[in-house]
N, C-alpha and C. Protein backbone atom coordinates (compact mmCIF):
# COMPACT_ATOMS: atom_id res chain seq x y z
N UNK A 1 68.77 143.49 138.54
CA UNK A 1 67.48 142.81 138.53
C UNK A 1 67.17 142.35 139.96
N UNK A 2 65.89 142.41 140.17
CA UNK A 2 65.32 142.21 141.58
C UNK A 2 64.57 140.73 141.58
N UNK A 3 65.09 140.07 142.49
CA UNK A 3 64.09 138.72 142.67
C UNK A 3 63.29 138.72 143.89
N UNK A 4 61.46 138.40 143.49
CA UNK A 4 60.25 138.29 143.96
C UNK A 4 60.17 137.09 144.31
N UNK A 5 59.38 136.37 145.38
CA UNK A 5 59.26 135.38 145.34
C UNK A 5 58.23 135.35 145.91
N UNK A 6 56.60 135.45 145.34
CA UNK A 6 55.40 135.81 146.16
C UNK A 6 54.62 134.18 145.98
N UNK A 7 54.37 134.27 147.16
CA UNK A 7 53.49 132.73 147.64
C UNK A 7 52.17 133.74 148.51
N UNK A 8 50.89 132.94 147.68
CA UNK A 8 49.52 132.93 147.92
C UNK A 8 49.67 132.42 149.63
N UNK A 9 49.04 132.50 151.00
CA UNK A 9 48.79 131.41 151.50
C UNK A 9 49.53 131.96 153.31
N UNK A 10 49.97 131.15 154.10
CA UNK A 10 50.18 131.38 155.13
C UNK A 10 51.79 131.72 155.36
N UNK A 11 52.44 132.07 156.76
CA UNK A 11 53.65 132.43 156.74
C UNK A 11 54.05 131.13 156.66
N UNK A 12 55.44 130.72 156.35
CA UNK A 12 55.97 129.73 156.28
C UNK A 12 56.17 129.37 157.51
N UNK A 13 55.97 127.96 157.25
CA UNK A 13 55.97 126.98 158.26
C UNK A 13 57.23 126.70 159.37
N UNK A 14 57.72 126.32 160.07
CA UNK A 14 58.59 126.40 161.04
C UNK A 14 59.62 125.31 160.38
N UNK A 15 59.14 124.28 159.62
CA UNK A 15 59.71 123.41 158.67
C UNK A 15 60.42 123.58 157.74
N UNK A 16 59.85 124.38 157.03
CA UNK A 16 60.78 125.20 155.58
C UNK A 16 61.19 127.15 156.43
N UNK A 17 60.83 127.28 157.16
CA UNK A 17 61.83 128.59 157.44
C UNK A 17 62.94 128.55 157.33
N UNK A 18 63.23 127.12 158.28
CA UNK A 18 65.04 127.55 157.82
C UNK A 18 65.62 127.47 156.69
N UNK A 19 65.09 126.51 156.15
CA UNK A 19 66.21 126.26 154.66
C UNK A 19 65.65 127.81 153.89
N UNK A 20 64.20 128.23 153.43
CA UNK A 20 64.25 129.02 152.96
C UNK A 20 64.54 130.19 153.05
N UNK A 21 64.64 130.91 154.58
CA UNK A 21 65.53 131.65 154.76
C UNK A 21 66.96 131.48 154.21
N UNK A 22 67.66 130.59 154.73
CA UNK A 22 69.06 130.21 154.26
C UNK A 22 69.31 130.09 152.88
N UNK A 23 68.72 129.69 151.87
CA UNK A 23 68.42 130.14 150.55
C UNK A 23 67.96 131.51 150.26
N UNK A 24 67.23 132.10 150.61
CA UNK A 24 66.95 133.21 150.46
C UNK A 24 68.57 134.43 150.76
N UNK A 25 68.96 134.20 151.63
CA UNK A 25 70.02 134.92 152.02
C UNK A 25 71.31 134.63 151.25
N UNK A 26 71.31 133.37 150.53
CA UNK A 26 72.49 133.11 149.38
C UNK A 26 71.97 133.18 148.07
N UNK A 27 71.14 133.61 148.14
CA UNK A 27 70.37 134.14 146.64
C UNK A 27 70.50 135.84 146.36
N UNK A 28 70.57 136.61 147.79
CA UNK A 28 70.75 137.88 147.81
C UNK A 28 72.30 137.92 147.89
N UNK A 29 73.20 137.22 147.75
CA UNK A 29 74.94 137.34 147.23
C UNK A 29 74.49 137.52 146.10
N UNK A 30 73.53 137.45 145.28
CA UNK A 30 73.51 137.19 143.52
C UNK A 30 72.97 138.61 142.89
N UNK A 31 71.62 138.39 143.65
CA UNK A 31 70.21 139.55 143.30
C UNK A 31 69.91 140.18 144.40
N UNK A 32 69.41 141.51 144.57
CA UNK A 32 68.36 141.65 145.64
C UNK A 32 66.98 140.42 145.23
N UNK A 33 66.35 140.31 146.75
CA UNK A 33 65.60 139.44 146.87
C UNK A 33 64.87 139.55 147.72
N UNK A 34 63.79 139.16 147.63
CA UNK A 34 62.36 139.20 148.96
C UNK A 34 61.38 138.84 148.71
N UNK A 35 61.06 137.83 149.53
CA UNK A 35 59.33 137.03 150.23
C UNK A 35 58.25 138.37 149.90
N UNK A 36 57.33 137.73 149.79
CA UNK A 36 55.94 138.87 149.71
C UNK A 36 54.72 137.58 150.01
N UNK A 37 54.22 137.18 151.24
CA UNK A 37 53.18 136.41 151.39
C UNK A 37 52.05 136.68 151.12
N UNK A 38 51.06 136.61 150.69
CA UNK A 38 49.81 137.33 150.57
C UNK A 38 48.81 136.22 150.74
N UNK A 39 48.28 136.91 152.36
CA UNK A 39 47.09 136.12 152.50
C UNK A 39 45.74 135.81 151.91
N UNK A 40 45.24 134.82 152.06
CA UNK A 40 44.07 134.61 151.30
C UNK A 40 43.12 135.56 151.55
N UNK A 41 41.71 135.48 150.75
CA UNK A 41 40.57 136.53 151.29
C UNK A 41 40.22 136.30 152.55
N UNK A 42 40.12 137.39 153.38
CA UNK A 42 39.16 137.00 154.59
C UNK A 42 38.14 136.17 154.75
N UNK A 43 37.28 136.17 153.54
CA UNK A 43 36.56 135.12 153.23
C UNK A 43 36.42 133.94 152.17
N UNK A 44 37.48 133.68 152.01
CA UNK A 44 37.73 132.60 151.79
C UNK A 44 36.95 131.07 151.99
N UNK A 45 36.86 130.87 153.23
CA UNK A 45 36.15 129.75 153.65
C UNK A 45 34.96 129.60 152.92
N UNK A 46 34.70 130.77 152.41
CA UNK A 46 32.87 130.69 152.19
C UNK A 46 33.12 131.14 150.27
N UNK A 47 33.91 131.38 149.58
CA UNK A 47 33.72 131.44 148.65
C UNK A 47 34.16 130.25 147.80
N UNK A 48 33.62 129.82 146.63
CA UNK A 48 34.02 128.92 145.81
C UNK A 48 35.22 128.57 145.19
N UNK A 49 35.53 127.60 144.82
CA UNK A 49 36.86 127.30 143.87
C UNK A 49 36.59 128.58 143.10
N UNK A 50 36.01 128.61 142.06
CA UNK A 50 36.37 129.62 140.81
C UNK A 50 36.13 131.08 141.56
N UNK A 51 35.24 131.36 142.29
CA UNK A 51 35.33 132.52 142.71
C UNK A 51 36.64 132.95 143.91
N UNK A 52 36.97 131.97 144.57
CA UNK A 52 38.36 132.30 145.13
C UNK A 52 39.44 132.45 144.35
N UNK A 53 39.52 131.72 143.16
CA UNK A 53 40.71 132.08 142.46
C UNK A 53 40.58 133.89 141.96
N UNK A 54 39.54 134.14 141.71
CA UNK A 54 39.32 135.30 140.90
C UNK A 54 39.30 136.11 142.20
N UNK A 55 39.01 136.68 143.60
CA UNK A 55 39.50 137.42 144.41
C UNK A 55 41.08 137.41 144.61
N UNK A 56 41.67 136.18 144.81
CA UNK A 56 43.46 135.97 144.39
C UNK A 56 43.67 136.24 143.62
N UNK A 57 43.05 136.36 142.40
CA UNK A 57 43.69 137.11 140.58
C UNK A 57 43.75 138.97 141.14
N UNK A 58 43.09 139.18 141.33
CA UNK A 58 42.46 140.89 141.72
C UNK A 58 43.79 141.46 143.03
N UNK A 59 44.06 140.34 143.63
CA UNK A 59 44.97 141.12 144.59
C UNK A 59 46.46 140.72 143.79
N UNK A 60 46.44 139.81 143.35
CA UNK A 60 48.00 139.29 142.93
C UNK A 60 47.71 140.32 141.41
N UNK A 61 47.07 140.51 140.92
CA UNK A 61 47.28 141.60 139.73
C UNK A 61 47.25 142.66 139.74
N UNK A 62 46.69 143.16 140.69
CA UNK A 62 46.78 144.94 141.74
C UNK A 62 48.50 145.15 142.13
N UNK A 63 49.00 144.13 142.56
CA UNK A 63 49.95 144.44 142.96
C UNK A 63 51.40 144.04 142.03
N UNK A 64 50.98 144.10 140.80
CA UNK A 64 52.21 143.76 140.04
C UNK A 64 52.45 145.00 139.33
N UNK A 65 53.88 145.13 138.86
CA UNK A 65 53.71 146.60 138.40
C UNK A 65 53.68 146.38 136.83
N UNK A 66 53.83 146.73 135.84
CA UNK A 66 53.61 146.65 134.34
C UNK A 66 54.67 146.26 133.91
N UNK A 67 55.76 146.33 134.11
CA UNK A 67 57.52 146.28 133.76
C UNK A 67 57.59 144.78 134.93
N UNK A 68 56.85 144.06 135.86
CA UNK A 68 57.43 142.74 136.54
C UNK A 68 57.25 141.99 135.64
N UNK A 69 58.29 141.03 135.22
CA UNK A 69 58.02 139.81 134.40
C UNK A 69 57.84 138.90 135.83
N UNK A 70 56.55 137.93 134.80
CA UNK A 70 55.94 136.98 136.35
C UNK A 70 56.00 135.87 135.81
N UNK A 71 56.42 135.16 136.58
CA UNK A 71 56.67 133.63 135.88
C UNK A 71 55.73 132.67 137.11
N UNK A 72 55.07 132.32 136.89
CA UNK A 72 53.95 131.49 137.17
C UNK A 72 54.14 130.05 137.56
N UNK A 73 53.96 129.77 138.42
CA UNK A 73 54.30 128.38 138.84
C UNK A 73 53.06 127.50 138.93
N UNK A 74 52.98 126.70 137.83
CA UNK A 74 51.86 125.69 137.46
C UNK A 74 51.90 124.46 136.83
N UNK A 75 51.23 123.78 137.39
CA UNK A 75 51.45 122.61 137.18
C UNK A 75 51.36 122.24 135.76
N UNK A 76 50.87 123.14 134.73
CA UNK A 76 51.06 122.66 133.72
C UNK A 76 51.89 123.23 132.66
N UNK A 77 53.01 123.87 132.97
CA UNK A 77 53.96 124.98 132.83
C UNK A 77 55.07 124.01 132.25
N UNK A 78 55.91 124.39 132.27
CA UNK A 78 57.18 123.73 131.03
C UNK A 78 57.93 123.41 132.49
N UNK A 79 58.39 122.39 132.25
CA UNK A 79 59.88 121.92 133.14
C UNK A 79 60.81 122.07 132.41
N UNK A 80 61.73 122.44 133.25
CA UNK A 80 63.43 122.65 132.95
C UNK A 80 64.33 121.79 133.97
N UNK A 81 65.20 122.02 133.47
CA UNK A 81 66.50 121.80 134.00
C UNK A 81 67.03 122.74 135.29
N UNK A 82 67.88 122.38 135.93
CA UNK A 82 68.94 123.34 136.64
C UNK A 82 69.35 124.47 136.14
N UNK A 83 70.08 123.69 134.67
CA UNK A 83 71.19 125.00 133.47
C UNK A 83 70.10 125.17 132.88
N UNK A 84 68.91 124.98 132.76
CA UNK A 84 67.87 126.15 131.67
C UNK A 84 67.46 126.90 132.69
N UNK A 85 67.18 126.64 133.97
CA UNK A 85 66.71 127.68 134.74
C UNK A 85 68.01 129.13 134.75
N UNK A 86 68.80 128.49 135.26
CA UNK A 86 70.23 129.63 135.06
C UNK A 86 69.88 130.23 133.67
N UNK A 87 69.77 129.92 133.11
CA UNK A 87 70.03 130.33 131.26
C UNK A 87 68.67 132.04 131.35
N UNK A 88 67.65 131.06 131.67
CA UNK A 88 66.45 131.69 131.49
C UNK A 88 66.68 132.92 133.01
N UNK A 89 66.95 132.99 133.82
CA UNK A 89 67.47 134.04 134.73
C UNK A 89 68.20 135.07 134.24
N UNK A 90 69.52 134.08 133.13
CA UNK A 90 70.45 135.40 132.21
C UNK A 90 69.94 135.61 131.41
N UNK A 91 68.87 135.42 130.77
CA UNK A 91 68.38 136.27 129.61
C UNK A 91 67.56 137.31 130.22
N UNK A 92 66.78 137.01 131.28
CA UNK A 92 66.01 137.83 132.03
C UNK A 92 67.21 139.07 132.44
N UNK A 93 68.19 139.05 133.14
CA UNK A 93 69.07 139.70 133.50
C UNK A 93 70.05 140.17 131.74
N UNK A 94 69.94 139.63 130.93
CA UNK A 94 70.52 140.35 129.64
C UNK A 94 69.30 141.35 129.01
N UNK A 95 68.40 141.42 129.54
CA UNK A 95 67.41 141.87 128.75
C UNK A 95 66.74 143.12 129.73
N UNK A 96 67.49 143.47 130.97
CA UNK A 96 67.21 144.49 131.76
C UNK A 96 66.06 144.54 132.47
N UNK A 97 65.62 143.10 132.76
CA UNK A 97 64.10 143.37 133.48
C UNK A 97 64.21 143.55 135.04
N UNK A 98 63.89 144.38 135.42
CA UNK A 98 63.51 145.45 136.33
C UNK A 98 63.44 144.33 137.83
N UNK A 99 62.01 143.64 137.72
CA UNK A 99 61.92 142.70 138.34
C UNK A 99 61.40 141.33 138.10
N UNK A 100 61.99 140.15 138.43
CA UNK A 100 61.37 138.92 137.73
C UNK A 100 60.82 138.46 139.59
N UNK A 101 59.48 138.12 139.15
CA UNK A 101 58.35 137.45 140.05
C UNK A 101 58.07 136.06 139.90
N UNK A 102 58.46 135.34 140.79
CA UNK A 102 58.25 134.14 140.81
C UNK A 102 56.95 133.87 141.92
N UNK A 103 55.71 133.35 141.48
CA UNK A 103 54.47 133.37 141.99
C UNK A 103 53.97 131.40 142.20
N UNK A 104 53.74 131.81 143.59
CA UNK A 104 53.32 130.23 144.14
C UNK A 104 52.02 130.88 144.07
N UNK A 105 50.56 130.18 143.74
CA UNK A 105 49.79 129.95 143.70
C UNK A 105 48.56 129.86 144.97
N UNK A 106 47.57 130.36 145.10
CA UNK A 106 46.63 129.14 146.10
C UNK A 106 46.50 127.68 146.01
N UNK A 107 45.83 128.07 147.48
CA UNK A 107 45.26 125.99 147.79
C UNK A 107 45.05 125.52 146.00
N UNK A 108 44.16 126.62 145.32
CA UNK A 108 43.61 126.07 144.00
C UNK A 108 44.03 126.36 142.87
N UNK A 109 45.40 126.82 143.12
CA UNK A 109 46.10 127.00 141.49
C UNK A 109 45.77 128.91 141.31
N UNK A 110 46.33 129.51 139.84
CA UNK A 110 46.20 130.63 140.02
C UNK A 110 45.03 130.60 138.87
N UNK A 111 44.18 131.51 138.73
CA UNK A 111 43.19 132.19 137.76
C UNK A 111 44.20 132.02 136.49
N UNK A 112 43.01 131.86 135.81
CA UNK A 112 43.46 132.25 133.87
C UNK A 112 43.68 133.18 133.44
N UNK A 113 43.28 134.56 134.84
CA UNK A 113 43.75 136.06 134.05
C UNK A 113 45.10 135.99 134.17
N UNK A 114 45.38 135.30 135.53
CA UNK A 114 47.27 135.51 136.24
C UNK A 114 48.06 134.73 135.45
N UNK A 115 47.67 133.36 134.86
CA UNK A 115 48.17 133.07 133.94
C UNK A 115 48.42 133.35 132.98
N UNK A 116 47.60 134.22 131.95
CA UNK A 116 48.00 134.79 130.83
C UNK A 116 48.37 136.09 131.26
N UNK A 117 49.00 136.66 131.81
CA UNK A 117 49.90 137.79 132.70
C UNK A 117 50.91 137.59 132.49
N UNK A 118 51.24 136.47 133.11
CA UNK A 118 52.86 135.74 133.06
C UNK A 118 53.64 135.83 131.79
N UNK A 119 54.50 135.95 131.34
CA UNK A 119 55.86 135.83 130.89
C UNK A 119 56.14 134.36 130.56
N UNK A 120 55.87 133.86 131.94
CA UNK A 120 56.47 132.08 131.74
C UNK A 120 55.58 131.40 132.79
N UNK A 121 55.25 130.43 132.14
CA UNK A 121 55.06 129.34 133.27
C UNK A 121 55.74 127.76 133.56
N UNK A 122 56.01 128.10 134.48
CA UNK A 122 57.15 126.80 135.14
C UNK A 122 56.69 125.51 135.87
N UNK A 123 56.26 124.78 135.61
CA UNK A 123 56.14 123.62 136.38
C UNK A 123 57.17 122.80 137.20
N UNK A 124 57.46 123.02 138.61
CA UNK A 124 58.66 122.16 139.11
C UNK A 124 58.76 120.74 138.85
N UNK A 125 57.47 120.33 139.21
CA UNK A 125 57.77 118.61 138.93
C UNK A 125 56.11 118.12 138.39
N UNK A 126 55.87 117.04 138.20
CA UNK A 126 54.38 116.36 137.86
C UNK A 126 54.35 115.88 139.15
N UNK A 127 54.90 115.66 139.94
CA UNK A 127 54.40 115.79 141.35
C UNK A 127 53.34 116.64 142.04
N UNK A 128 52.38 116.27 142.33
CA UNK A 128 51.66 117.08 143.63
C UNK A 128 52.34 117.25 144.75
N UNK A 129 53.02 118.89 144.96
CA UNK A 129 53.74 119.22 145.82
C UNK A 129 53.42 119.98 146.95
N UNK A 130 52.97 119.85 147.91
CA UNK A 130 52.35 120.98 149.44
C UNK A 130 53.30 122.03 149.01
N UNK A 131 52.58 123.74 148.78
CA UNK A 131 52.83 124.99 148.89
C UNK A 131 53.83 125.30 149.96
N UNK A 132 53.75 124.78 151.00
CA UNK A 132 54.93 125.30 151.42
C UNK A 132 56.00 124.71 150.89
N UNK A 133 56.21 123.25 150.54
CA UNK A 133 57.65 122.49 150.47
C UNK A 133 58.15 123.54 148.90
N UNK A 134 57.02 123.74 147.85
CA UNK A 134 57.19 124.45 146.58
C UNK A 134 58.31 125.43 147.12
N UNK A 135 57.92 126.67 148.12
CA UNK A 135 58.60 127.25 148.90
C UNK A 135 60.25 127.04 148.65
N UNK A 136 60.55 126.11 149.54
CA UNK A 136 62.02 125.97 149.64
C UNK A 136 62.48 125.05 148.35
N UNK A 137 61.64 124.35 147.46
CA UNK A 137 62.21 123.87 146.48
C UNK A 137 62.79 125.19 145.64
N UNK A 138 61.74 126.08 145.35
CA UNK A 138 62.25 126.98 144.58
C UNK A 138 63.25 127.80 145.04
N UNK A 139 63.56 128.14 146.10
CA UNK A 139 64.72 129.15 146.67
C UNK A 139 65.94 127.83 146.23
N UNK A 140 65.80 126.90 147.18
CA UNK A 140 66.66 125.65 146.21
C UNK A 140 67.73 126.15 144.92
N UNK A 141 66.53 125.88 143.78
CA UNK A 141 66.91 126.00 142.47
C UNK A 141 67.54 127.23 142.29
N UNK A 142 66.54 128.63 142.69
CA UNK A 142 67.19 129.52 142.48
C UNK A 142 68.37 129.89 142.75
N UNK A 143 68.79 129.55 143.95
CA UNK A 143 70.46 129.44 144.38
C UNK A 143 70.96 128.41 143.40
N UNK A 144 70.97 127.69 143.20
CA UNK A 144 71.61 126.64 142.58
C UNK A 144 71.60 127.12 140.67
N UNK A 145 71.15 127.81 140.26
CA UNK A 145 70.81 128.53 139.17
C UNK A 145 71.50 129.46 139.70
N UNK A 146 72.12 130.56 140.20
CA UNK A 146 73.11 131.54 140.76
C UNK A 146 74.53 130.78 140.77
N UNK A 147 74.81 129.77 141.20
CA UNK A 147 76.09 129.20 141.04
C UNK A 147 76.42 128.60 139.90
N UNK A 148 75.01 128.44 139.37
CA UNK A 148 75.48 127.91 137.82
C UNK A 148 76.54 128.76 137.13
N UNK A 149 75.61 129.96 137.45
CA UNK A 149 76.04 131.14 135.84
C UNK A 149 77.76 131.73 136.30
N UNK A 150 77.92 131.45 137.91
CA UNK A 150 79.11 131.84 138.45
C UNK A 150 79.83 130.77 138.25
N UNK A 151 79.47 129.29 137.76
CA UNK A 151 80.63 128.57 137.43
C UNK A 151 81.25 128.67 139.02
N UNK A 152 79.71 128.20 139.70
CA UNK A 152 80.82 127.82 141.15
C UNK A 152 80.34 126.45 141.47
N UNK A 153 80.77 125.88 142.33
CA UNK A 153 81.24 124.86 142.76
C UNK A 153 79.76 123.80 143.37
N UNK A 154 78.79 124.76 143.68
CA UNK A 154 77.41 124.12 144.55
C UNK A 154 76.63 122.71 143.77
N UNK A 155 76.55 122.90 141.99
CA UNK A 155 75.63 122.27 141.36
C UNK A 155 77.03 121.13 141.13
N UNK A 156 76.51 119.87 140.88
CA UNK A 156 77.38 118.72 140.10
C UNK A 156 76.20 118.52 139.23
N UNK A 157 76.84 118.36 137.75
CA UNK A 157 75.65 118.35 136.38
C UNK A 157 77.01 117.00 136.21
């Protein structure tokens, strides 16, 4: 199984590069793995909330293939745990999926088509969290959900 980790929005910041690199690279001991940034519309500035989400639905749904399970990161999405995130990774990985996509959002959240696309939607916290910090929270977990299922040493539960 292949892990996606596509964020709407700009390159990462000089702030979260390192850790998320450095997560990123102990996440690929587990899975293959890779960033996919996708910039906003060129015009952007000038289009609306609802109509910007729906040019971001059109490129983030062009580019998914039919077999990616996409798990959606929204604020109004189910929270888990550490060990349910691990859990929910091995079922994904018991169940042969190809690739699991983990999708950060725009400035304005994702469209209702991308949402009902998804597989799952995950809410990290009820926090209002800046897109980039989302970033390295999630590489975070995801490593830390990799040592779970290895019964290694990183997580204290």
């Amino acid at each position: 199984m292949k892990i996606q980790l596509w964020s709407v929005g700009k390159e990462h910041e000089p702030y979260v590069k390192t850790g998320t690199d450095d997560f990123t690279r102990r996440i690929s001991r587990y899975y293959p793995v890779e960033w996919k940034i996708i910039p906003p519309p060129k015009n952007a500035g000038t289009l609306s909330q609802p109509d910007l989400k729906k040019k971001e639905a059109e490129i983030l749904l062009d580019g998914l293939s039919k077999d990616d399970y996409l798990v959606a990161l929204d604020e109004r999405g189910k929270q888990m745990r550490s060990e349910g995130l691990a859990a929910f990774i091995q079922l994904r990985a018991n169940e042969s999926t190809r690739s699991l996509v983990f999708l950060i959002g725009g400035i304005y959240g994702l469209d209702g088509s991308v949402l009902d696309r998804a597989g799952f939607r995950w809410s990290l916290s009820q926090l209002t969290l800046p897109h980039q910090l989302v970033r390295l929270l999630l590489t975070e977990q995801l490593y830390r959900a990799c040592t779970i299922l290895r019964n290694e040493k990183y997580h204290h539960a």
